[in-house]
N, C-alpha and C. Protein backbone atom coordinates (compact mmCIF):
# COMPACT_ATOMS: atom_id res chain seq x y z
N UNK A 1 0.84 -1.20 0.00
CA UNK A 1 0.00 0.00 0.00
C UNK A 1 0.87 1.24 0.00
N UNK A 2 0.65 2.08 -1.18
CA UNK A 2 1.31 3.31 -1.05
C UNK A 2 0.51 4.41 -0.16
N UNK A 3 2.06 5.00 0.96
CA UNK A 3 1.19 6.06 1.78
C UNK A 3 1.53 6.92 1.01
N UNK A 4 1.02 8.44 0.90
CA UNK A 4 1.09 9.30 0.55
C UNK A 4 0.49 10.83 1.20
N UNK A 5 1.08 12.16 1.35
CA UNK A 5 0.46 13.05 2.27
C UNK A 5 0.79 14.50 1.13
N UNK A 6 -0.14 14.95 1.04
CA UNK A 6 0.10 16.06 -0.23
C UNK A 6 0.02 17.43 1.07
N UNK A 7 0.42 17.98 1.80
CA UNK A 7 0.53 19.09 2.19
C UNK A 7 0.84 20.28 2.06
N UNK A 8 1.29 20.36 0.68
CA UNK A 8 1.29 21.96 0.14
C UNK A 8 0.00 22.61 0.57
N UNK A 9 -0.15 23.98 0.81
CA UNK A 9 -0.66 25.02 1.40
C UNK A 9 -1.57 24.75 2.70
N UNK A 10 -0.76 23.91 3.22
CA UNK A 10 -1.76 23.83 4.79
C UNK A 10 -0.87 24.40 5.76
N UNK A 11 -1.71 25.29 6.78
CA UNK A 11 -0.70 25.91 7.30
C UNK A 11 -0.34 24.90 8.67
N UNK A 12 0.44 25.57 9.07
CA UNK A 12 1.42 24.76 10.49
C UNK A 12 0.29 24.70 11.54
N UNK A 13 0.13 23.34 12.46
CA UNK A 13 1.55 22.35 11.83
C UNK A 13 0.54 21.35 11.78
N UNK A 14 -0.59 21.72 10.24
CA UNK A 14 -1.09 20.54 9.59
C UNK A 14 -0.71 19.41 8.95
N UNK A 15 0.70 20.20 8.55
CA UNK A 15 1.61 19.11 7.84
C UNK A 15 1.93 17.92 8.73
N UNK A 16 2.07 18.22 10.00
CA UNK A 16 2.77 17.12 10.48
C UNK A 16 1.84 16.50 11.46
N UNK A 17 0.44 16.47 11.17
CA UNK A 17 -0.50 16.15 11.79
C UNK A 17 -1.10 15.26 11.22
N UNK A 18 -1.25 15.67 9.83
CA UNK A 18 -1.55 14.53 8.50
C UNK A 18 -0.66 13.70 8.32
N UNK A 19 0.67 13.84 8.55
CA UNK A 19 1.87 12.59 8.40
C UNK A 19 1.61 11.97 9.94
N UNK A 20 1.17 12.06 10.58
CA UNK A 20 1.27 11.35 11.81
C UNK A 20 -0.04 10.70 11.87
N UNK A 21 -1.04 11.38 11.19
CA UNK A 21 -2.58 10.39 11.19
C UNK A 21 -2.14 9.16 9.86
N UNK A 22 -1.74 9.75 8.77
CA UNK A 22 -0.96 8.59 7.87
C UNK A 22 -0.45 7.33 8.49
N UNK A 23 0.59 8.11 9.54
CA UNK A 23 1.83 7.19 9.81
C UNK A 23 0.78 5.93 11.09
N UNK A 24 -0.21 5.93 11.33
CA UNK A 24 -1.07 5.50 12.27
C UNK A 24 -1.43 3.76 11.73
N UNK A 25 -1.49 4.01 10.73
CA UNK A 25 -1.86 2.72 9.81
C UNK A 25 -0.41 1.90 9.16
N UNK A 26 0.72 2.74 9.47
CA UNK A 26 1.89 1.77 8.48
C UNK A 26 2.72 1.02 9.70
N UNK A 27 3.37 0.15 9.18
CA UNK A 27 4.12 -0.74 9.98
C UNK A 27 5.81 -0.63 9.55
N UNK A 28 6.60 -0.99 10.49
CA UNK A 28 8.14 -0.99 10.55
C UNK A 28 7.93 -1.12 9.22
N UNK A 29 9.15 -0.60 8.44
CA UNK A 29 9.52 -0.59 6.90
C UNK A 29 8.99 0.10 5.84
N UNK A 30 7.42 0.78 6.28
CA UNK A 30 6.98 0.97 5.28
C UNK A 30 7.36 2.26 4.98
N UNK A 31 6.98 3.00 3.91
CA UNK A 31 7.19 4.70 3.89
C UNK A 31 6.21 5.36 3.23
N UNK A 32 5.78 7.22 4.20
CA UNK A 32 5.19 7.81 3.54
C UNK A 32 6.16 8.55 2.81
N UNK A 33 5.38 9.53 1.86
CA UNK A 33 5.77 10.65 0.89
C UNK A 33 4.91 11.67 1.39
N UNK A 34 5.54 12.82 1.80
CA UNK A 34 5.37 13.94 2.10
C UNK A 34 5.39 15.10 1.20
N UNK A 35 4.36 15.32 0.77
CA UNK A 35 4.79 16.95 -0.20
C UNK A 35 4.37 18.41 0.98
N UNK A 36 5.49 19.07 0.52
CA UNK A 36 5.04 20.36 1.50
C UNK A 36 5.67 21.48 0.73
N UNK A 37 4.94 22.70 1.09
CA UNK A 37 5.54 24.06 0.14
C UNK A 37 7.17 24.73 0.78
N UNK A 38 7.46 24.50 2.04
CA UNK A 38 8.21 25.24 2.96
C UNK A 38 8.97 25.03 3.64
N UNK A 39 10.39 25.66 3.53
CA UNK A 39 11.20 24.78 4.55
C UNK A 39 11.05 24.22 6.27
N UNK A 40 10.41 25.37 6.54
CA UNK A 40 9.95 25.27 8.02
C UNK A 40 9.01 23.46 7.91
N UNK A 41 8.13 23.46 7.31
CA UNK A 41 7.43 22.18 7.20
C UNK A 41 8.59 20.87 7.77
N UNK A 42 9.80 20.68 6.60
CA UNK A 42 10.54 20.15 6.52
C UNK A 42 11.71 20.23 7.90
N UNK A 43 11.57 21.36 8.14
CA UNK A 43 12.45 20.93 9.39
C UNK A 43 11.40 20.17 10.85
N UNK A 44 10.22 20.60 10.58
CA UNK A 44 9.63 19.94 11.54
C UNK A 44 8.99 18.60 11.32
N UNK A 45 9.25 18.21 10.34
CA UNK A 45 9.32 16.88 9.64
C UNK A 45 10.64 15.66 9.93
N UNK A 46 11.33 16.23 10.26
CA UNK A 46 12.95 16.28 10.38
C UNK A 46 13.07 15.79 11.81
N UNK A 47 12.33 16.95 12.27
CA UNK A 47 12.34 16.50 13.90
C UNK A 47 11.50 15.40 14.43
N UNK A 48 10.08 15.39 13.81
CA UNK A 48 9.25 14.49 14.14
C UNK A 48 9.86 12.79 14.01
N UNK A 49 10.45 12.71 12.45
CA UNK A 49 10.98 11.70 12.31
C UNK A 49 11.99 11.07 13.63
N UNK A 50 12.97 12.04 13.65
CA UNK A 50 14.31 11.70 14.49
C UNK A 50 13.65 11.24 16.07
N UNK A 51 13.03 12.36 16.44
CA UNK A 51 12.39 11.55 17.66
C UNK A 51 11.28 10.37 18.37
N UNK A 52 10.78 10.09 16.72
CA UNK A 52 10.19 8.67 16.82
C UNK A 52 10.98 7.23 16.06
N UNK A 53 12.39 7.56 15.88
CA UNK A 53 13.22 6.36 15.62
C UNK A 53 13.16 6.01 13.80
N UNK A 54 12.44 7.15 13.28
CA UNK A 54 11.92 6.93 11.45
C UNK A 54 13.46 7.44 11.18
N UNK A 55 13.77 6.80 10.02
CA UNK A 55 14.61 8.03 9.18
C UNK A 55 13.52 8.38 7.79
N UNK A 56 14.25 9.69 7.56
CA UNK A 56 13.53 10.84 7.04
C UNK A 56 14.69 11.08 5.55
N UNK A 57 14.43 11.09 4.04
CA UNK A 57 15.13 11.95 2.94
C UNK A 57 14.44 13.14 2.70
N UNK A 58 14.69 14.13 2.57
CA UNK A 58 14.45 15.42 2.10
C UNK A 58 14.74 15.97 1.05
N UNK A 59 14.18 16.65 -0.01
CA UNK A 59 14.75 17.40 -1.00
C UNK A 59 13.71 18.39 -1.88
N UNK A 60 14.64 19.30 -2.12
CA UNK A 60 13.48 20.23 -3.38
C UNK A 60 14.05 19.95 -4.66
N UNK A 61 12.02 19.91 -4.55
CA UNK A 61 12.01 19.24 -5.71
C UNK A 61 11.83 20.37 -7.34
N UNK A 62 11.24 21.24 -6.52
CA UNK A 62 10.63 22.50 -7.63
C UNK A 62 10.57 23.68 -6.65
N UNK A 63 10.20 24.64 -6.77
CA UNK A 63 10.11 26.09 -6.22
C UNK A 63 8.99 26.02 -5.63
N UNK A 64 8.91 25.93 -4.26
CA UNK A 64 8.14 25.72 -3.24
C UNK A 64 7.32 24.20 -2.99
N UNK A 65 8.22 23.58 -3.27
CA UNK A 65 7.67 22.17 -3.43
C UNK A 65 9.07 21.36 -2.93
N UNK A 66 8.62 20.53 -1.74
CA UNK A 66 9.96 20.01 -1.18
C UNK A 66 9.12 18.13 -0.76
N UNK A 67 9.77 17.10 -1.22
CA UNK A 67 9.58 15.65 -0.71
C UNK A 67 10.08 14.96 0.46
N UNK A 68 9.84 14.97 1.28
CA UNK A 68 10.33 13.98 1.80
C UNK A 68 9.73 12.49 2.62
N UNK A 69 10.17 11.65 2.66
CA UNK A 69 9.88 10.62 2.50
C UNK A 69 10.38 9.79 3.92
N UNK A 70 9.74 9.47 4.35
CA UNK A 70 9.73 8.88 5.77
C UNK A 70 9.60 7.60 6.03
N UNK A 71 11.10 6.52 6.46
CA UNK A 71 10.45 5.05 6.66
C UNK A 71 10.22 4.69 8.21
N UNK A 72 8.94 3.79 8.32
CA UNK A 72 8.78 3.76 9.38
C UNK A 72 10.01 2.99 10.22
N UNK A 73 10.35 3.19 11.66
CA UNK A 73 11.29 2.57 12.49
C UNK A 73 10.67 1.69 13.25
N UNK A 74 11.71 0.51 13.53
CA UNK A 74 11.49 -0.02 14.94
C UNK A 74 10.31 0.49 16.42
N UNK A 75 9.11 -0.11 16.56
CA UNK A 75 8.33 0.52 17.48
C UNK A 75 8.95 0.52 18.55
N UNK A 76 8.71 2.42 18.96
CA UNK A 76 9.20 2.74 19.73
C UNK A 76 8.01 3.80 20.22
N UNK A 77 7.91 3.94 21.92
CA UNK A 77 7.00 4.81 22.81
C UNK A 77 6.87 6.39 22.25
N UNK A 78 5.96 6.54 22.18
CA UNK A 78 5.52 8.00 21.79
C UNK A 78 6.15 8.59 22.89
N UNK A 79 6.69 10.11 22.77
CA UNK A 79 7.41 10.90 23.69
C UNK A 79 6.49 11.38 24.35
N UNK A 80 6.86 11.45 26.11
CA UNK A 80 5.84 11.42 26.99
C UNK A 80 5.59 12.63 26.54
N UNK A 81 6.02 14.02 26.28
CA UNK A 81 5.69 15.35 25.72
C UNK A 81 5.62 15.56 24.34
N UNK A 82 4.81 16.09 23.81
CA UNK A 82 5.04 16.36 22.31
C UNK A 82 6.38 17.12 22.00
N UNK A 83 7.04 17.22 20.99
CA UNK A 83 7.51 18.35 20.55
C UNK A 83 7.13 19.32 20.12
N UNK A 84 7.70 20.35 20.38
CA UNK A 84 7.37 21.52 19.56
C UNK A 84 7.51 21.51 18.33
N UNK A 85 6.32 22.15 17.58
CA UNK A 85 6.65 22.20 16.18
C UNK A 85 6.41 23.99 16.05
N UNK A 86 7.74 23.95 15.23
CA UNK A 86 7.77 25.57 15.17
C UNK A 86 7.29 25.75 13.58
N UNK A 87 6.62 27.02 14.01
CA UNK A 87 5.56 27.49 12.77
C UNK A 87 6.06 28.46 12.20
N UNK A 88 7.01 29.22 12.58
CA UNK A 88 7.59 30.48 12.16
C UNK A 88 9.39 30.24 11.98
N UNK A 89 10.18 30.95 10.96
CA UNK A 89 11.24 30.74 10.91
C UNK A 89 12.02 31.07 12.18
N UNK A 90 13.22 30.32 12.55
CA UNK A 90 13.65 31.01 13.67
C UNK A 90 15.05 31.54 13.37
N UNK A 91 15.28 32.08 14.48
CA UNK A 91 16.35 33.38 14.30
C UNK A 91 17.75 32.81 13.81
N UNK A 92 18.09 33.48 13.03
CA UNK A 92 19.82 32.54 13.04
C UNK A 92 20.16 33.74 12.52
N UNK A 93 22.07 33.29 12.84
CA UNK A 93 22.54 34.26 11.82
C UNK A 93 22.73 34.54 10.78
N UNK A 94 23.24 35.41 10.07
CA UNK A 94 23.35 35.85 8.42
C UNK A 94 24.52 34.97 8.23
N UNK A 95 24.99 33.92 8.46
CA UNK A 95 26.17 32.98 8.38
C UNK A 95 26.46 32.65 6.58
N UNK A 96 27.36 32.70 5.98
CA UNK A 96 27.71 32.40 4.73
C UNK A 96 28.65 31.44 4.46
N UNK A 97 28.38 30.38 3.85
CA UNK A 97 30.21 29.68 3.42
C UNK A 97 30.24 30.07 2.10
N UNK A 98 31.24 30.37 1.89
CA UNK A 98 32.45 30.63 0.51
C UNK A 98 33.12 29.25 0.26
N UNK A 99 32.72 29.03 -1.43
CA UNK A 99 33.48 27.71 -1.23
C UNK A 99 34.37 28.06 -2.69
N UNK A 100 34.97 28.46 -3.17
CA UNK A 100 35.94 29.29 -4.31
C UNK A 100 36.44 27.78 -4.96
N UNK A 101 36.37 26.66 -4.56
CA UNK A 101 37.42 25.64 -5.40
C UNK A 101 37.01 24.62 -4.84
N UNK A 102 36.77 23.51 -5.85
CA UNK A 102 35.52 22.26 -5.53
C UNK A 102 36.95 21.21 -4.88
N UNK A 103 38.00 21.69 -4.45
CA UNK A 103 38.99 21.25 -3.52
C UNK A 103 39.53 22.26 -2.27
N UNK A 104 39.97 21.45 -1.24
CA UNK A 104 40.04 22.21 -0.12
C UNK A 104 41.79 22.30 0.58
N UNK A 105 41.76 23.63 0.74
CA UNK A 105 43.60 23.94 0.73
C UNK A 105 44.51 23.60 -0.42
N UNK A 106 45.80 23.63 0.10
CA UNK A 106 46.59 23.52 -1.04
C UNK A 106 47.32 21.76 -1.41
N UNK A 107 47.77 21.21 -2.14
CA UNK A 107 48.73 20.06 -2.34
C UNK A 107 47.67 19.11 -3.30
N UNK A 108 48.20 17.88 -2.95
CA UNK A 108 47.64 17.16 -3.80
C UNK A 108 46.35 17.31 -4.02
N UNK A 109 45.83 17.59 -5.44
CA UNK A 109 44.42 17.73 -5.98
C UNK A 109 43.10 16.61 -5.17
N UNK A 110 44.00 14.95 -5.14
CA UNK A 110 42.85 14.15 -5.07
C UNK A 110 42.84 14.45 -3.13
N UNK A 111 43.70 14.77 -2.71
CA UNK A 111 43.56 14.82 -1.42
C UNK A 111 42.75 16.12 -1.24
N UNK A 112 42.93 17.39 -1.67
CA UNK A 112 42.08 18.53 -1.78
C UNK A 112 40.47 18.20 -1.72
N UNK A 113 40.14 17.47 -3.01
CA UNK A 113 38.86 17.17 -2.98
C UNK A 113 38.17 16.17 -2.30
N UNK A 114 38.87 15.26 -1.44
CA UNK A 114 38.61 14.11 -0.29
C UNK A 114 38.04 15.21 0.70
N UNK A 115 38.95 16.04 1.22
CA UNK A 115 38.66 16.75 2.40
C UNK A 115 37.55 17.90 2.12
N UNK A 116 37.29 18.23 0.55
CA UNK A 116 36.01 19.22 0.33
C UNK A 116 35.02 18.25 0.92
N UNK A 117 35.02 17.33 0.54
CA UNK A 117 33.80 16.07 0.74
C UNK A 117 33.58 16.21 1.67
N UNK A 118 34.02 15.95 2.64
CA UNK A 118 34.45 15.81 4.41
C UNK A 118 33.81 16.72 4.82
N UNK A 119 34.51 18.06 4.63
CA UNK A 119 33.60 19.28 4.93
C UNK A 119 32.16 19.51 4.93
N UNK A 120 31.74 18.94 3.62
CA UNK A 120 30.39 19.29 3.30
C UNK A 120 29.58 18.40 4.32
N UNK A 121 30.23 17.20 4.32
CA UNK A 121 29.20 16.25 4.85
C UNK A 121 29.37 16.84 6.88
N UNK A 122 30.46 17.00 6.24
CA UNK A 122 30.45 17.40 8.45
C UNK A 122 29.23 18.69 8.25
N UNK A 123 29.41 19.07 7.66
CA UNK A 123 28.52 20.96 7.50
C UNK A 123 26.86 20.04 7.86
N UNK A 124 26.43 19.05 7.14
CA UNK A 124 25.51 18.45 7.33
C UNK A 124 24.87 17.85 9.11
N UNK A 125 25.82 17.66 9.72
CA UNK A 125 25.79 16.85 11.30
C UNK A 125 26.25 18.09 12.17
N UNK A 126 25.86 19.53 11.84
CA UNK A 126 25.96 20.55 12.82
C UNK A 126 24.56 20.81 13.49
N UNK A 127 24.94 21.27 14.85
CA UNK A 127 23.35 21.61 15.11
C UNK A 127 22.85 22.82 14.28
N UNK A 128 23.61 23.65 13.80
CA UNK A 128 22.48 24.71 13.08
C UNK A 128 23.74 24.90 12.03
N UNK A 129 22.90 25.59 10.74
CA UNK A 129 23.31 25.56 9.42
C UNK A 129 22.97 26.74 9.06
N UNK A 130 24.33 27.42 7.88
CA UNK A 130 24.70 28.47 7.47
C UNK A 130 23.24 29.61 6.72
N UNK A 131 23.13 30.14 6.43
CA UNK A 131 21.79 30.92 5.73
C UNK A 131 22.46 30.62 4.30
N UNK A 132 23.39 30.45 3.97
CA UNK A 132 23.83 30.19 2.59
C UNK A 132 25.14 29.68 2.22
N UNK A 133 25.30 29.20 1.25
CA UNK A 133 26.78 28.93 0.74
C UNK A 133 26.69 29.43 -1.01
N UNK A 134 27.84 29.92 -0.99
CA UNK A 134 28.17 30.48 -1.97
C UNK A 134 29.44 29.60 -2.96
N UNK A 135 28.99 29.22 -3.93
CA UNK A 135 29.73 28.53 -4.51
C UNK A 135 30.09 29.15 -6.20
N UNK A 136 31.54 29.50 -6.48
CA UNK A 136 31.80 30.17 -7.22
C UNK A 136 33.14 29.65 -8.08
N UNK A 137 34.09 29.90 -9.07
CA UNK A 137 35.18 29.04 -10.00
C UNK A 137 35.31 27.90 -9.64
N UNK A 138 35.70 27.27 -9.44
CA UNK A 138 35.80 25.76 -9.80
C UNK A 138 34.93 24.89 -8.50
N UNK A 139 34.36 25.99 -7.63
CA UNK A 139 33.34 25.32 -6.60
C UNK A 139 32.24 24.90 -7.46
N UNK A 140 32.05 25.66 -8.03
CA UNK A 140 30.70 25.47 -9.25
C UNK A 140 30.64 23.70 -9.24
N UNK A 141 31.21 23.39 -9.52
CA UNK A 141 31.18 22.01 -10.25
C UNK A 141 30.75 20.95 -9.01
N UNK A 142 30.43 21.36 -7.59
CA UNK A 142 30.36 20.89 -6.54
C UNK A 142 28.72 20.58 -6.43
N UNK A 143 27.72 21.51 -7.24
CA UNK A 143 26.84 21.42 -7.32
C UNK A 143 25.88 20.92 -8.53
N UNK A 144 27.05 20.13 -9.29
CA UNK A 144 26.18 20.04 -10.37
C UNK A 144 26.41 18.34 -10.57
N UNK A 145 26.09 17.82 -11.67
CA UNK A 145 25.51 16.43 -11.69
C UNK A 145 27.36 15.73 -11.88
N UNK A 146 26.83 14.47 -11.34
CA UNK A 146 28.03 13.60 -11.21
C UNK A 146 29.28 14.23 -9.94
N UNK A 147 28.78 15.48 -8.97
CA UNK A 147 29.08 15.86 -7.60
C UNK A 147 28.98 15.12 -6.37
N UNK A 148 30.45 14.38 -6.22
CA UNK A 148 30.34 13.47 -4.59
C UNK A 148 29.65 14.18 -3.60
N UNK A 149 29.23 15.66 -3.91
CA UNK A 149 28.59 16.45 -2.62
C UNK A 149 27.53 16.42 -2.99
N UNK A 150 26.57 15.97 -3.68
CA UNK A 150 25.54 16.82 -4.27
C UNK A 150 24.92 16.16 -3.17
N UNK A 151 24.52 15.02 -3.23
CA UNK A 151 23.30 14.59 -1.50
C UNK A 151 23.70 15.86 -0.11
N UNK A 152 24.88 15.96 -0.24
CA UNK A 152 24.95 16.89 1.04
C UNK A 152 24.58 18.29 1.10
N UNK A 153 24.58 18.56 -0.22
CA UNK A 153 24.35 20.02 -0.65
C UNK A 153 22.61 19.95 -0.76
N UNK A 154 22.08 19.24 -1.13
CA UNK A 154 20.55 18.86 -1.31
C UNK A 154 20.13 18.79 0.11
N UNK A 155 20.61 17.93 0.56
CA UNK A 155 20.13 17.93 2.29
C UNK A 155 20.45 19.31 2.85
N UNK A 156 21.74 20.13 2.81
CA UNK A 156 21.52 21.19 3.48
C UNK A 156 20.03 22.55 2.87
N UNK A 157 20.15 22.05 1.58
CA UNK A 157 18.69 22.72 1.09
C UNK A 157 17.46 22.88 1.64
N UNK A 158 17.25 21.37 1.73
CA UNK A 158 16.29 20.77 2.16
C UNK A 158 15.78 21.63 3.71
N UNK A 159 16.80 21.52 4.52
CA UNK A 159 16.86 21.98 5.47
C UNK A 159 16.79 23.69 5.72
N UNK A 160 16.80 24.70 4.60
CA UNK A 160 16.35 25.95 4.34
C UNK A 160 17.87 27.00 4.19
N UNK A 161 19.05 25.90 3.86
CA UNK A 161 19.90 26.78 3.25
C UNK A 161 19.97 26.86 2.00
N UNK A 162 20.40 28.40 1.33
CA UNK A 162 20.21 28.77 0.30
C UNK A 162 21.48 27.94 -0.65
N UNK A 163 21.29 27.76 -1.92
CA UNK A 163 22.57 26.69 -2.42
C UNK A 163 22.82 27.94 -3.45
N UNK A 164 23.85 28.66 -3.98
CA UNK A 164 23.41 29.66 -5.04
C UNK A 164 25.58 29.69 -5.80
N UNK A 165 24.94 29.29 -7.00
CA UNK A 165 26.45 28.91 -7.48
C UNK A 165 26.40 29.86 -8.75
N UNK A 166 27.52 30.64 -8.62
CA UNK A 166 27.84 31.80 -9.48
C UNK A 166 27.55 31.13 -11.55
N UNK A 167 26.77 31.91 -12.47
CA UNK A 167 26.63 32.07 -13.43
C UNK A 167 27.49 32.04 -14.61
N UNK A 168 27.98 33.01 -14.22
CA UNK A 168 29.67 33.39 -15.01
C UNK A 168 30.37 32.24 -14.84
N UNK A 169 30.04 31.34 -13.86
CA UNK A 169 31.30 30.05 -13.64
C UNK A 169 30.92 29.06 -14.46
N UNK A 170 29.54 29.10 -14.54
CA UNK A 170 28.97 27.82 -14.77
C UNK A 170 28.76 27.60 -16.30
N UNK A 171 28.99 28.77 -16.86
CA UNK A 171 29.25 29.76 -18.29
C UNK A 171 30.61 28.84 -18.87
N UNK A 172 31.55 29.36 -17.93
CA UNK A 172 32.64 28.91 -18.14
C UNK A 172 33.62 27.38 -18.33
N UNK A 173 32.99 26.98 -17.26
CA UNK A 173 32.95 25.70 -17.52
C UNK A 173 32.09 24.82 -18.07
N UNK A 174 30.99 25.56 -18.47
CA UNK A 174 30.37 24.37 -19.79
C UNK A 174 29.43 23.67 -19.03
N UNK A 175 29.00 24.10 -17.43
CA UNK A 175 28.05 23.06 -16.44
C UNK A 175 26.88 23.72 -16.33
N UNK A 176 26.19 24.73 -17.03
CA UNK A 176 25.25 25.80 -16.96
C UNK A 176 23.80 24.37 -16.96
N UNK A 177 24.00 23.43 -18.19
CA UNK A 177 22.98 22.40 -18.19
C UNK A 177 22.80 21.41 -16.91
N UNK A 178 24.32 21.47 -16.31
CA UNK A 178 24.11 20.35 -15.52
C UNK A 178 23.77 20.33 -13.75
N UNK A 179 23.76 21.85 -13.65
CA UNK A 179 23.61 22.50 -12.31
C UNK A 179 22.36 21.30 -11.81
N UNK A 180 22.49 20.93 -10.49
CA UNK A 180 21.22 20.02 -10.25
C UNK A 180 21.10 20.96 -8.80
N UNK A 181 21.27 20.94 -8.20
CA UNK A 181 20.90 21.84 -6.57
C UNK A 181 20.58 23.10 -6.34
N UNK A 182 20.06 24.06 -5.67
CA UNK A 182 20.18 25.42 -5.87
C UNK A 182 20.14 26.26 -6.69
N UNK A 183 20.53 27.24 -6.73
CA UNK A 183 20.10 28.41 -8.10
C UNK A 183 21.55 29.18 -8.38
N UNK A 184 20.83 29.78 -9.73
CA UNK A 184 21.96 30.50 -10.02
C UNK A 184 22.35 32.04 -9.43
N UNK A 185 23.35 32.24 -9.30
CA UNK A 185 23.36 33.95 -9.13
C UNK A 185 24.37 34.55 -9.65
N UNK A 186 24.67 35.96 -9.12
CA UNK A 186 25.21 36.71 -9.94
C UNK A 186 25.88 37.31 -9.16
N UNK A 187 27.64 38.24 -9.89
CA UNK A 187 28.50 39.20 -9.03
C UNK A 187 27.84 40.05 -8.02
N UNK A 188 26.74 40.68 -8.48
CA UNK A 188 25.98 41.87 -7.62
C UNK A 188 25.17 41.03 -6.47
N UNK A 189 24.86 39.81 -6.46
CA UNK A 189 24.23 39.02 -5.34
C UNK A 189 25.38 38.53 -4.32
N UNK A 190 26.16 38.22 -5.14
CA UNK A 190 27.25 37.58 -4.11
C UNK A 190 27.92 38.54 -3.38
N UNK A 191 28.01 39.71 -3.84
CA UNK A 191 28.99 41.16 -2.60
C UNK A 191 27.78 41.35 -2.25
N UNK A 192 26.79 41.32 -2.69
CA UNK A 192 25.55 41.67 -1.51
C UNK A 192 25.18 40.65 -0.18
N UNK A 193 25.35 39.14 -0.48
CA UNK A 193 25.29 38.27 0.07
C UNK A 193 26.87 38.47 1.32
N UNK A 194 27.75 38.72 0.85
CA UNK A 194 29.05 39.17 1.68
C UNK A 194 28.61 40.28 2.47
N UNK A 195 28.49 41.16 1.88
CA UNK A 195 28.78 42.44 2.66
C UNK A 195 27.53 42.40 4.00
N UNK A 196 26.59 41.43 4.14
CA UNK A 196 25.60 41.36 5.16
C UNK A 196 25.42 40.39 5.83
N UNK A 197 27.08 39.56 5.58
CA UNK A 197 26.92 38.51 6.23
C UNK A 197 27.29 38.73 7.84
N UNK A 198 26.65 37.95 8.74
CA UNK A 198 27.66 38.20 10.26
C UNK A 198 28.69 37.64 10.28
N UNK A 199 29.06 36.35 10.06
CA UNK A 199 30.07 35.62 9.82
C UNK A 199 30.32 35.34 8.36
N UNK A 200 31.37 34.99 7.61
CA UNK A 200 31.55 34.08 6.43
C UNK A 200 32.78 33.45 6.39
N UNK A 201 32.44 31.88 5.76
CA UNK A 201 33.62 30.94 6.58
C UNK A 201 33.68 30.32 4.94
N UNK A 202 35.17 30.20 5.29
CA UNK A 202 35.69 29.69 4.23
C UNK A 202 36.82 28.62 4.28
N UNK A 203 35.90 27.56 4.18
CA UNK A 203 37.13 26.11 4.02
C UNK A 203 38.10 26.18 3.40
């Protein structure tokens, strides 16, 4: 039996009220599909999962349209308290990563790009995540198809960071077709995206 939960335009936190009346009828293994318009949805999707023992994939799929897909876990006791499900974005900082070169430091190339990997995926297992990453000359290529990062870069999406990989690069190297994550942008976005950042970190 396919579950399925279409939640685009219901507001909070219907979404995760309908995945939990869904999830009422399935057994260990099975999985729903979640559609929702919003990242907030998805992070409280995120949470619901983790604290009832489910794992959870996430991703956008289209412009305001995000999947994720939930298998059921091992039965385990409902939490004597609910969680909170937050309905409104919450505060973070204007945090940015700069990622200039789809390898990280200097020396050997294949060792460079081992440790970009590394990075990304650690960037993934933080408790809170950047408002954006900026990916620009030969980072470009980090986000586009046949990218050892691309699941990590999708998951940090998923999760309501911005993925936005410079134009002119993607021009340049011939990957303009193959961009799969995030969007494109431009010189005048990216010093705008800098100049208002609180922090910006650069591997």
């Amino acid at each position: 039996m396919k579950h399925f939960v279409d939640a685009r335009g219901l507001a909070c936190p219907l979404p995760i009220v309908n995945t939990k009346n869904e999830m009422k009828n399935m057994s260990e293994g099975e999985s729903v599909e979640v559609l929702v318009d919003n990242e907030i949805a998805v992070q409280n999707l995120t949470k619901f999962a983790n604290v009832r023992n489910h794992t959870i994939k996430a991703e956008k799929i289209a412009d305001n349209c995000y999947r994720a897909v939930i298998t059921m876990g091992e039965a385990k006791e409902e939490p004597e308290e609910e969680e909170e499900v937050t309905c409104q974005p919450s505060k973070k900082r204007h945090d940015v990563v700069v990622i200039s070169s789809n390898k990280m430091g200097e020396g050997k190339e294949e060792l460079g790009k081992t440790l970009m990997k590394a990075f990304l995926f650690a960037l993934t297992k933080q408790d809170s995540y950047p408002e954006t990453i900026l990916l620009y000359n030969s980072g470009a290529f980090l986000s586009c198809e046949n990218s050892d990062s691309l699941e990590d870069l999708k998951f940090l999406e998923a999760q309501g960071v911005q993925i936005l990989t410079c134009g002119t690069c993607l021009n340049f190297y011939g990957l303009t077709p193959s961009l799969a994550v995030g969007s494109v942008t431009n010189m005048y976005d990216i010093v705008e995206k800098l100049s208002k950042a609180d922090k910006v970190i650069r591997p």
